[in-house]
C-alpha atoms as a PDB file:
ATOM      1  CA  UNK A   1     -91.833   9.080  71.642  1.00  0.00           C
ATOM      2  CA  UNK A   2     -88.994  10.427  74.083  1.00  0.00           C
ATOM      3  CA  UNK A   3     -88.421   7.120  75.028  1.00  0.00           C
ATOM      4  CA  UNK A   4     -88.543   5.585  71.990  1.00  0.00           C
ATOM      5  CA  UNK A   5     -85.969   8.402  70.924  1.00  0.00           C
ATOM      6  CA  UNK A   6     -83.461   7.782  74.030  1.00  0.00           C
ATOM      7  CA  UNK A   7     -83.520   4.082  73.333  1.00  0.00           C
ATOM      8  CA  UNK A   8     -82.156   4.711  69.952  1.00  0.00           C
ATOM      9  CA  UNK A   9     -79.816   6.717  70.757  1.00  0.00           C
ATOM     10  CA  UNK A  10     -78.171   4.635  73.565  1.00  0.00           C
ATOM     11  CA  UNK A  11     -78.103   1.860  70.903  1.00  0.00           C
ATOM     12  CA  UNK A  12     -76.564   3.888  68.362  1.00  0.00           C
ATOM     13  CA  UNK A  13     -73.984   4.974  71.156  1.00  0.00           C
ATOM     14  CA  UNK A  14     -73.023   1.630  71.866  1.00  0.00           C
ATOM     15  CA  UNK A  15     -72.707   0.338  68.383  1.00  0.00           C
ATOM     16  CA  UNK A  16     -70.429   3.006  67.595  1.00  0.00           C
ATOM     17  CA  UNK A  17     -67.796   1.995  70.019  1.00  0.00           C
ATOM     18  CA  UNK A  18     -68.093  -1.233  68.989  1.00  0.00           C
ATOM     19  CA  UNK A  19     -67.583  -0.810  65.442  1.00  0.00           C
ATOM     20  CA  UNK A  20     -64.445   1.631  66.998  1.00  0.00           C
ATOM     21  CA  UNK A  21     -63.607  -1.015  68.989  1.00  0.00           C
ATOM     22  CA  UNK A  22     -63.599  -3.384  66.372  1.00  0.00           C
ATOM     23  CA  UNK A  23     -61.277  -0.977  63.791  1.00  0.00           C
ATOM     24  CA  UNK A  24     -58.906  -0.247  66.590  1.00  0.00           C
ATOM     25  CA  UNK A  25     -58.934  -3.995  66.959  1.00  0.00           C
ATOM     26  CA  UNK A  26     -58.758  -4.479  63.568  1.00  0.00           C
ATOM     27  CA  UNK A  27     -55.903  -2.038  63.791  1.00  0.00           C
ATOM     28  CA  UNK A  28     -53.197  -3.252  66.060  1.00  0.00           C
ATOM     29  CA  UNK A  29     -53.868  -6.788  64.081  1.00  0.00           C
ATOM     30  CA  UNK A  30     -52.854  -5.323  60.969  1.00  0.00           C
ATOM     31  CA  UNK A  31     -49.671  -3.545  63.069  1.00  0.00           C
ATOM     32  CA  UNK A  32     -48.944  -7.184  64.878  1.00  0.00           C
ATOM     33  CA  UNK A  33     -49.261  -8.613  61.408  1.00  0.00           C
ATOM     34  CA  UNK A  34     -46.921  -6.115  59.658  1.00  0.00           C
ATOM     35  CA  UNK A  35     -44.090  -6.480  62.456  1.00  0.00           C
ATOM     36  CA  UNK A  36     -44.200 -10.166  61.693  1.00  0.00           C
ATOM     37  CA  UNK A  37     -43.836 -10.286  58.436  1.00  0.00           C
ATOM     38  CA  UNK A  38     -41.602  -7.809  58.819  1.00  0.00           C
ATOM     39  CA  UNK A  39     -39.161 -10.232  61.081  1.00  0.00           C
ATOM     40  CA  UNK A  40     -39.410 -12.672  58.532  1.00  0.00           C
ATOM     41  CA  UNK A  41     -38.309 -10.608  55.574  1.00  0.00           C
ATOM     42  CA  UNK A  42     -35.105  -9.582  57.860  1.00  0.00           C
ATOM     43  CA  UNK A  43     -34.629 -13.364  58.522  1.00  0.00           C
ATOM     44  CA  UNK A  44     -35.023 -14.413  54.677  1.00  0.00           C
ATOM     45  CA  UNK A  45     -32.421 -11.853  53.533  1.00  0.00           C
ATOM     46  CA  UNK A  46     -30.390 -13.089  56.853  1.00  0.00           C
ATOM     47  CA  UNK A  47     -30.531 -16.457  55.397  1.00  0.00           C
ATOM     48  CA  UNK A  48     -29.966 -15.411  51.987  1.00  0.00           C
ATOM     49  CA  UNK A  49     -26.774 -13.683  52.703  1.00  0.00           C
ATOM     50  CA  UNK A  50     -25.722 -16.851  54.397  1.00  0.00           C
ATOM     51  CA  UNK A  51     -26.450 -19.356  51.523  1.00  0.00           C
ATOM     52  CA  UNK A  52     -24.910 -15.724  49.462  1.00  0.00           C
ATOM     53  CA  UNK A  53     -21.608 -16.380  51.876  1.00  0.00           C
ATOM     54  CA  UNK A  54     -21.026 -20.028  51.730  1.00  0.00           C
ATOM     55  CA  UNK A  55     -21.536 -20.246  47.607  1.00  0.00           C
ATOM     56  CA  UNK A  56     -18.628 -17.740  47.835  1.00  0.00           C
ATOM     57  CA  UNK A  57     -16.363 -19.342  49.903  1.00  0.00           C
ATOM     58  CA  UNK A  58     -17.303 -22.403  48.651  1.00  0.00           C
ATOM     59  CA  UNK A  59     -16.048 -21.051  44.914  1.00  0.00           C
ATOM     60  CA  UNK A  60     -12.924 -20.050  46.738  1.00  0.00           C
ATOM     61  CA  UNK A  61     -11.969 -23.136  48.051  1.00  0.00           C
ATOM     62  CA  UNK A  62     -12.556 -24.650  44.914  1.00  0.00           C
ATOM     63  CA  UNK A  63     -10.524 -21.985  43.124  1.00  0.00           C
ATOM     64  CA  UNK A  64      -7.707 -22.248  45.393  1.00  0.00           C
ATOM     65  CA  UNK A  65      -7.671 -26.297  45.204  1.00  0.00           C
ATOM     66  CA  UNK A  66      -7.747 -25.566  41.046  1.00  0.00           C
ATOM     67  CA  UNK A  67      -4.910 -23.352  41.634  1.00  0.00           C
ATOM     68  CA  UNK A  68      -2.763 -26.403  43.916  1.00  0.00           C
ATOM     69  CA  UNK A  69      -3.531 -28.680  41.266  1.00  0.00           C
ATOM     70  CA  UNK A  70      -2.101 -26.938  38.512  1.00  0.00           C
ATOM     71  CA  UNK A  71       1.518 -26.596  40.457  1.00  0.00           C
ATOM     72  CA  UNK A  72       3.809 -29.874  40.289  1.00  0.00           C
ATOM     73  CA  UNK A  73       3.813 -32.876  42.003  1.00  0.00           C
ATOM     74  CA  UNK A  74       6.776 -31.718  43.788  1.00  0.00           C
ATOM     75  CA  UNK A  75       4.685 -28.448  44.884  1.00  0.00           C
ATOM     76  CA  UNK A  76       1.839 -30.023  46.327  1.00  0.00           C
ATOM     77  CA  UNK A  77       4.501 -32.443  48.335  1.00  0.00           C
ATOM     78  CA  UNK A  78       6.193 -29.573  49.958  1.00  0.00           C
ATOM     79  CA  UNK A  79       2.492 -27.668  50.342  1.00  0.00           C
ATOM     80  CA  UNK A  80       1.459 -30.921  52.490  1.00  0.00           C
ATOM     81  CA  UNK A  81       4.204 -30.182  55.217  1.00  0.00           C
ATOM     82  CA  UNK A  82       3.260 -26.902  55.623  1.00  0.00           C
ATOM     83  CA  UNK A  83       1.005 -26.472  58.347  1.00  0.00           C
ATOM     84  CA  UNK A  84      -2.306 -24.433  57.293  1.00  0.00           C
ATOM     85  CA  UNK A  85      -3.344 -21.302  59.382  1.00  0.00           C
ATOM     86  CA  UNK A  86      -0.219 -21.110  61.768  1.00  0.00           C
ATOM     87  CA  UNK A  87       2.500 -18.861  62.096  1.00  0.00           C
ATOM     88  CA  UNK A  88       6.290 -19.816  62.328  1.00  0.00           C
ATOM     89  CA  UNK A  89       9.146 -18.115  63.533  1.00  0.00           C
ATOM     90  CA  UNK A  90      11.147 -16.224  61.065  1.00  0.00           C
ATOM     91  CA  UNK A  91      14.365 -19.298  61.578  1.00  0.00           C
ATOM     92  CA  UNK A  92      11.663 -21.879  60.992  1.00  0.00           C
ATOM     93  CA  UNK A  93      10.194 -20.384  58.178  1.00  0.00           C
ATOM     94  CA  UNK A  94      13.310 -19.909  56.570  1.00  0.00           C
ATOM     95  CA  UNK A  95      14.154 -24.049  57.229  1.00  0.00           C
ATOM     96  CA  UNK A  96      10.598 -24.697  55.513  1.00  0.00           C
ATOM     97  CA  UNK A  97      11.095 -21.771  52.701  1.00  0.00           C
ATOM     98  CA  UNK A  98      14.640 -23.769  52.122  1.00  0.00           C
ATOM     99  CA  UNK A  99      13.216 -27.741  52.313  1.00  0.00           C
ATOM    100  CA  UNK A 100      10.349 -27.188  50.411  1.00  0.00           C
ATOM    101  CA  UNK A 101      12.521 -25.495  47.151  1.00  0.00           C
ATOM    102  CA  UNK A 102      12.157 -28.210  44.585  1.00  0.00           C
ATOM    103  CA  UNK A 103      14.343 -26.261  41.733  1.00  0.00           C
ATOM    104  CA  UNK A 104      17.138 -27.628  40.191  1.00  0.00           C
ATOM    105  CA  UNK A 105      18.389 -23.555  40.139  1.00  0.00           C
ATOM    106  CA  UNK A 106      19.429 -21.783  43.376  1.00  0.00           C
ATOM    107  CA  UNK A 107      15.990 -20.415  44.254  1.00  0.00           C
ATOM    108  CA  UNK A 108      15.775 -16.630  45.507  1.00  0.00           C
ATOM    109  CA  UNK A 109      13.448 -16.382  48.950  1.00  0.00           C
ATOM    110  CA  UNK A 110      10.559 -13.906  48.679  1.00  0.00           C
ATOM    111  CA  UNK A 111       9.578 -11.855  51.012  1.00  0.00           C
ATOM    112  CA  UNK A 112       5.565 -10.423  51.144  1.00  0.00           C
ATOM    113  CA  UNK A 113       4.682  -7.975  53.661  1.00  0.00           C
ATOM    114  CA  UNK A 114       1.313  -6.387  54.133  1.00  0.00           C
ATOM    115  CA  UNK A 115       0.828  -2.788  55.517  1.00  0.00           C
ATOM    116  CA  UNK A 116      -2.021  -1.173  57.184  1.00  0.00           C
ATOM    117  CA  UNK A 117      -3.640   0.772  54.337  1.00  0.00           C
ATOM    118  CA  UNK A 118      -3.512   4.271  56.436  1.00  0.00           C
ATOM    119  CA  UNK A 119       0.276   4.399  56.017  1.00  0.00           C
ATOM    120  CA  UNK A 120       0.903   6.077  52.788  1.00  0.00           C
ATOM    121  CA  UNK A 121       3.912   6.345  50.597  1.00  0.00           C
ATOM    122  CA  UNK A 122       6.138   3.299  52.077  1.00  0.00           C
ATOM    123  CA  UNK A 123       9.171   3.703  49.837  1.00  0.00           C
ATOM    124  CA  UNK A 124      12.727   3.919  50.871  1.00  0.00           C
ATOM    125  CA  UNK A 125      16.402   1.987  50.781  1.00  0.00           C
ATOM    126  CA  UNK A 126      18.468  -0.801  52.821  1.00  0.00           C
ATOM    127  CA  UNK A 127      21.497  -2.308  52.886  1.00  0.00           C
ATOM    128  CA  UNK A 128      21.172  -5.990  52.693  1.00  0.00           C
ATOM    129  CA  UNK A 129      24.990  -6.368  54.558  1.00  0.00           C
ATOM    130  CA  UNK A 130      23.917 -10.352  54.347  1.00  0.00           C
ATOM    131  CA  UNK A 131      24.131 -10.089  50.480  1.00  0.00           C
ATOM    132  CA  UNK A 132      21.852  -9.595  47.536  1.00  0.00           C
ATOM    133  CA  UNK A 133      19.983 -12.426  45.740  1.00  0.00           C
ATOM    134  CA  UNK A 134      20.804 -10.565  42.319  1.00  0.00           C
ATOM    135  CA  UNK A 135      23.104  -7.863  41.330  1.00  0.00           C
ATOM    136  CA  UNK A 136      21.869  -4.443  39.883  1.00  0.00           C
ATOM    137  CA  UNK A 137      22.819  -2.867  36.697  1.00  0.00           C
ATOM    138  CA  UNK A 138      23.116   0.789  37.700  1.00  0.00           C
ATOM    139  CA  UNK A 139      23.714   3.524  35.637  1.00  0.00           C
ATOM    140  CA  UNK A 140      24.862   6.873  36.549  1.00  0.00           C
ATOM    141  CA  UNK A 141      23.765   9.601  34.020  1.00  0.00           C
ATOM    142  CA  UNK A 142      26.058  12.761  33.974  1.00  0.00           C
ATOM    143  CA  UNK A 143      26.051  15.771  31.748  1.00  0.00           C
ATOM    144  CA  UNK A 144      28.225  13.799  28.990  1.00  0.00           C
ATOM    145  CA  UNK A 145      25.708  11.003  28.984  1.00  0.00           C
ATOM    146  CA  UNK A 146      22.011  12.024  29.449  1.00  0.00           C
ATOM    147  CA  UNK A 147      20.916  13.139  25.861  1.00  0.00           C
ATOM    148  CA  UNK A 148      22.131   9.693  24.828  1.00  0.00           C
ATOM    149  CA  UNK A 149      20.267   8.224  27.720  1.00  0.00           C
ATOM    150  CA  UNK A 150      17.209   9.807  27.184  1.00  0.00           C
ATOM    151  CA  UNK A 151      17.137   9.122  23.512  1.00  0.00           C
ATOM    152  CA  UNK A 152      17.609   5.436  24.207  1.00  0.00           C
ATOM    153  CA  UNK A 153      15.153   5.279  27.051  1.00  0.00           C
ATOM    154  CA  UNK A 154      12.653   7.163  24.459  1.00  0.00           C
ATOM    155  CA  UNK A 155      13.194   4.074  21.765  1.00  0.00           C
ATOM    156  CA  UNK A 156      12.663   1.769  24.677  1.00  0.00           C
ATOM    157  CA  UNK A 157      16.006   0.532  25.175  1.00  0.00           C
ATOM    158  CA  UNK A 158      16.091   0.567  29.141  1.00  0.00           C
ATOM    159  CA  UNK A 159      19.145  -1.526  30.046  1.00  0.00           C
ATOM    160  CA  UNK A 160      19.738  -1.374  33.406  1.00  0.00           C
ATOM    161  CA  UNK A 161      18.018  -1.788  36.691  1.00  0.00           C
ATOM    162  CA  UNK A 162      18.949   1.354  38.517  1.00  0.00           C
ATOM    163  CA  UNK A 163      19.307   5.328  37.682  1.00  0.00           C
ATOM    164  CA  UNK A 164      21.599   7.281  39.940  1.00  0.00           C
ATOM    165  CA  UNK A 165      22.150  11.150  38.989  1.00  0.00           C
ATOM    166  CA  UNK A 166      22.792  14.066  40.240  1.00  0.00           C
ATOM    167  CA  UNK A 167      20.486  17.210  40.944  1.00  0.00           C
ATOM    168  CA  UNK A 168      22.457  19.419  38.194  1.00  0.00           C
ATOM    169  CA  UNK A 169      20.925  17.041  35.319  1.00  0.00           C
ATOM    170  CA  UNK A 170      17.938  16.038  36.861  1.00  0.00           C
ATOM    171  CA  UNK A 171      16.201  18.692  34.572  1.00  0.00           C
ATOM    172  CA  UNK A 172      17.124  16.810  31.618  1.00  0.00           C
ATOM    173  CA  UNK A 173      15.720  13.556  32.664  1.00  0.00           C
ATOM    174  CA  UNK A 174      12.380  15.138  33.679  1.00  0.00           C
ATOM    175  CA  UNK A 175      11.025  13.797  30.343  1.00  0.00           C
ATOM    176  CA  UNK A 176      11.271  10.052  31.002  1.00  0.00           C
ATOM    177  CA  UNK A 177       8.690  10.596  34.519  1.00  0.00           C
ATOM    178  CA  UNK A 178       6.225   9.275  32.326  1.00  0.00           C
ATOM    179  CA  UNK A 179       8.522   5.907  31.426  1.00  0.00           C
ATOM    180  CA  UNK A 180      10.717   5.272  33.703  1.00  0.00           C
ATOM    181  CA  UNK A 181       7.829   6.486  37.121  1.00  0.00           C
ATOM    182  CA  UNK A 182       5.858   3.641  36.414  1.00  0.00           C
ATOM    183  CA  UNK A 183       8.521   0.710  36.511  1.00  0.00           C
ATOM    184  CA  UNK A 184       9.723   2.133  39.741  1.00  0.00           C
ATOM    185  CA  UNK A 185      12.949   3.308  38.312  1.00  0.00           C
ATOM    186  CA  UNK A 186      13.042   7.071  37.698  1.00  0.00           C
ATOM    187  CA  UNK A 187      15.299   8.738  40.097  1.00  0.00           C
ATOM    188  CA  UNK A 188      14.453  10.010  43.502  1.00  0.00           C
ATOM    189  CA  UNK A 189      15.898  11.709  46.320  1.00  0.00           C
ATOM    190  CA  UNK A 190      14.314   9.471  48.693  1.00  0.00           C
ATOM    191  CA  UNK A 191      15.747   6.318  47.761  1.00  0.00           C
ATOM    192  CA  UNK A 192      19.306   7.916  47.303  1.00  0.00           C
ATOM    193  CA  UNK A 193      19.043   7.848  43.728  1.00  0.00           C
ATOM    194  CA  UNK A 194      19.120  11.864  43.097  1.00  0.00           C
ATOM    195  CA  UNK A 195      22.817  13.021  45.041  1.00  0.00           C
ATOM    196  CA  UNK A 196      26.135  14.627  44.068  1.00  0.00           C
ATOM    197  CA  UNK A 197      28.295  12.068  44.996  1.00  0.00           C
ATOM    198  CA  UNK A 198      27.211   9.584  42.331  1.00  0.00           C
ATOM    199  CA  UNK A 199      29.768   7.550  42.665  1.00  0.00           C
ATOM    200  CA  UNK A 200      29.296   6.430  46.255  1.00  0.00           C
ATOM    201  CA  UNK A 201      25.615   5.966  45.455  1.00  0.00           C
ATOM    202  CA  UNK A 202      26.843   3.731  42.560  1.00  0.00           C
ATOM    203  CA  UNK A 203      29.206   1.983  44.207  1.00  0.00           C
ATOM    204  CA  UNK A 204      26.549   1.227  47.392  1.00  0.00           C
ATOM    205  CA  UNK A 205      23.749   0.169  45.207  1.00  0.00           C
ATOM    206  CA  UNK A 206      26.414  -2.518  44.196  1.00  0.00           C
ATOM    207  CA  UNK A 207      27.137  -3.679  46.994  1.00  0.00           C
ATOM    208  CA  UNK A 208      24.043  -4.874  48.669  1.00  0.00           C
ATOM    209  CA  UNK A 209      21.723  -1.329  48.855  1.00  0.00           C
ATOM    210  CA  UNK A 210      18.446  -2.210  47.807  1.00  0.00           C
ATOM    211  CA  UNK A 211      15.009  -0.048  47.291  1.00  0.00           C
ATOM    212  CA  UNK A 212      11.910  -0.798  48.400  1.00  0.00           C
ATOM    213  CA  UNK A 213       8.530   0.432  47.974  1.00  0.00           C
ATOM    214  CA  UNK A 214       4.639  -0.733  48.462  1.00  0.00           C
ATOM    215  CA  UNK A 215       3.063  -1.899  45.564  1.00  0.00           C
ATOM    216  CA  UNK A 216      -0.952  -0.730  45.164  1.00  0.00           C
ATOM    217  CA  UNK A 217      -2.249  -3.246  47.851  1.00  0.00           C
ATOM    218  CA  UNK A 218       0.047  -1.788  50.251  1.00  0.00           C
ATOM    219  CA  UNK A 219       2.457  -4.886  50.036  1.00  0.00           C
ATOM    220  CA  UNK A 220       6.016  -4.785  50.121  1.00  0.00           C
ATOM    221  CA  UNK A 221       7.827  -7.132  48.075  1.00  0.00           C
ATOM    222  CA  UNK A 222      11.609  -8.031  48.836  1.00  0.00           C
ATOM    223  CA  UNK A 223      14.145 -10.358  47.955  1.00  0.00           C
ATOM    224  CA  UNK A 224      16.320 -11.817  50.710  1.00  0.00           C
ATOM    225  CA  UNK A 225      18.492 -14.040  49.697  1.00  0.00           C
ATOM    226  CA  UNK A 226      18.818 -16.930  48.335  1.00  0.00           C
ATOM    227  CA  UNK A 227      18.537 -20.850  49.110  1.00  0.00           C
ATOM    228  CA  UNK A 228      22.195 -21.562  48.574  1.00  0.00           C
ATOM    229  CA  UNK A 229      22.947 -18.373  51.393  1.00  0.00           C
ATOM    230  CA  UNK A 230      23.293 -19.213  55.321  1.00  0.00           C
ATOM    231  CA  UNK A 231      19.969 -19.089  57.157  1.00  0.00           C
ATOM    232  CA  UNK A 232      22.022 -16.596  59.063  1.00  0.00           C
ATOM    233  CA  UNK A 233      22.771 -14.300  56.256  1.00  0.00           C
ATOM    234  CA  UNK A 234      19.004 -14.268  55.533  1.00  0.00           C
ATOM    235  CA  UNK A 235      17.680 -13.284  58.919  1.00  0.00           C
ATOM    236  CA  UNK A 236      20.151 -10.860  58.823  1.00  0.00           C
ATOM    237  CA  UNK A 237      18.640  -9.403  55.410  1.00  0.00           C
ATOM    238  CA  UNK A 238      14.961  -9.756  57.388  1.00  0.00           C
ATOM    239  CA  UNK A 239      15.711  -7.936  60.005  1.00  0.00           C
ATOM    240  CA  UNK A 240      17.121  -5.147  58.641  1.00  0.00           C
ATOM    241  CA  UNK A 241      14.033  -5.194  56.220  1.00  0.00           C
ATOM    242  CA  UNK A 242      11.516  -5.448  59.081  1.00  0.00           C
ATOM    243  CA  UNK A 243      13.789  -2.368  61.319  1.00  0.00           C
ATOM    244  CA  UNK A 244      13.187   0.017  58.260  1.00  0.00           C
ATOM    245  CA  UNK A 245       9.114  -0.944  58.283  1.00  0.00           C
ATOM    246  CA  UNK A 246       6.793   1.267  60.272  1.00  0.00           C
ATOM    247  CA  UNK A 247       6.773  -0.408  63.333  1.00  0.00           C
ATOM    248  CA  UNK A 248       3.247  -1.618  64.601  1.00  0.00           C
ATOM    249  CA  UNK A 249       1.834  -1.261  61.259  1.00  0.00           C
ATOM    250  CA  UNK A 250       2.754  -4.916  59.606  1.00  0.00           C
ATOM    251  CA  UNK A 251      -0.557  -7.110  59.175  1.00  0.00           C
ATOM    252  CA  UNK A 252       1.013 -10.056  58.118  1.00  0.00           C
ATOM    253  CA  UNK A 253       4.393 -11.663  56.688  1.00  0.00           C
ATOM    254  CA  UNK A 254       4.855 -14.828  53.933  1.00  0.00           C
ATOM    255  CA  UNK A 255       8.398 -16.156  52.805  1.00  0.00           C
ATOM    256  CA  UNK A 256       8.831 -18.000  49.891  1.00  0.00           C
ATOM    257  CA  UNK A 257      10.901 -19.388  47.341  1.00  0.00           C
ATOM    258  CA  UNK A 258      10.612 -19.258  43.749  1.00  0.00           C
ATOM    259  CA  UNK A 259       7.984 -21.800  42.784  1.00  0.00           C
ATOM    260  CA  UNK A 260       7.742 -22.581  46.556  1.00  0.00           C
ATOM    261  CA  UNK A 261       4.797 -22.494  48.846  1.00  0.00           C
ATOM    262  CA  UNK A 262       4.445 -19.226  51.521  1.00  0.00           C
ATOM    263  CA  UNK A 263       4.945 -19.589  54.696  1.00  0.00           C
ATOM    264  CA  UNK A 264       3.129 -17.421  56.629  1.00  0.00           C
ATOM    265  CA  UNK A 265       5.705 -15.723  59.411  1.00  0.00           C
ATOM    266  CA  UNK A 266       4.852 -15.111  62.630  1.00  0.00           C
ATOM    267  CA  UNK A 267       4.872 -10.729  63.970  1.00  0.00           C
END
């Protein structure tokens, strides 16, 4: 009966670890199993964002050709000389800006120049000494003339392109932030609009002393000249631009002309 007994029990022994064996087996199957489907769900949402990708650039490149074919016969002529994806020299580019104006108007050049997001508040003035590719209005609002001003701002009659005061009746004008801040055009100390002698400022702003500021996407827009001016004059106008620009900070550069192709300007 012992015997019988010990028998049993070194059976029982042994088909325990198997059935262990087999559940630890059984185990590290499932785990091999798991990691491998795993890999594949990581390489079908690889894949996915790929075929994701190329729809979208796909749709782009079909946008932008939509957009091409919409411009002029002229415009897509002068878009065919224009070398894709390289940069030119600022004299080239201003050769190319020049050729490729189709207009039968003396066509301004356009300058576009993005700035590294992390530098804030880009706003200030230069003087364009190689001329102006339009002349300001500017009015200077004293204490005779601002309750007329502001009642004619108020009805929306804004007439002129630039607002030069003085400190002493800046309170007066504090009303028309909510106008005037918005177009760009409310007076500011920064870009030379707010002084006492306002007929200096007046008198610069006329003769070739321009503001600038970036727009939302951190892009600076500026007017340098235009077609009918000597290439000269407008790199003058460029580089003056580009001195007042924090330096290190430009991403990239396009000229262009009115109704013209960019031209994408080497830093």
């Amino acid at each position: 009966m012992a015997e019988t007994f010990n028998w049993w029990s070194v059976a029982m022994a042994q088909r325990v670890q198997e059935v262990a064996s087999e559940e630890i087996i059984d185990e590290k199957k499932i785990l091999k199993e798991a990691k491998e489907r795993e890999k594949e769900i990581k390489k079908e949402i690889a894949d996915a964002k790929k075929e994701e990708k190329a729809e979208k650039e796909q749709v782009v490149t079909k946008a932008t050709k939509a957009r091409v074919k919409k411009h002029g016969k002229k415009y897509r002529d002068s878009l065919s000389k224009i070398e894709k994806d390289k940069d030119f020299e600022i004299e080239d580019a201003i050769k190319m800006a020049k050729e490729s104006s189709k207009t039968t108007f003396d066509a301004t050049l356009e300058l576009h120049i993005k700035i590294d997001k992390k530098m804030e508040n880009i706003r200030g003035t230069v003087n364009l000494s190689g001329g102006v590719a339009k002349i300001k209005k500017v009015l200077v609002v004293d204490e005779k003339n601002a309750d007329q001003v502001v009642e004619n701002v108020k009805k929306g009659n804004v007439d002129f392109d630039i607002m030069i005061t003085s400190p002493a009746v800046m309170p007066k004008l504090g009303q028309l932030a909510k106008i005037l801040g918005p177009k760009g055009m409310m007076p500011n100390p920064k870009t030379g609009t707010i002084v006492e002698d306002t007929a200096k400022a007046k008198e610069e702003f006329e003769g070739g002393k321009v503001e600038y500021r970036a727009d939302k996407g951190n892009v600076v827009h500026m007017s340098i000249g235009k077609v009918s001016f000597e290439d000269q004059k407008i790199k003058e106008n460029y580089d003056i631009i580009l001195s007042a620009l924090p330096k290190g900070k430009i991403l990239s550069i396009y000229l262009a002309t009115t109704m013209g192709p960019s031209i994408r300007v080497a830093l």
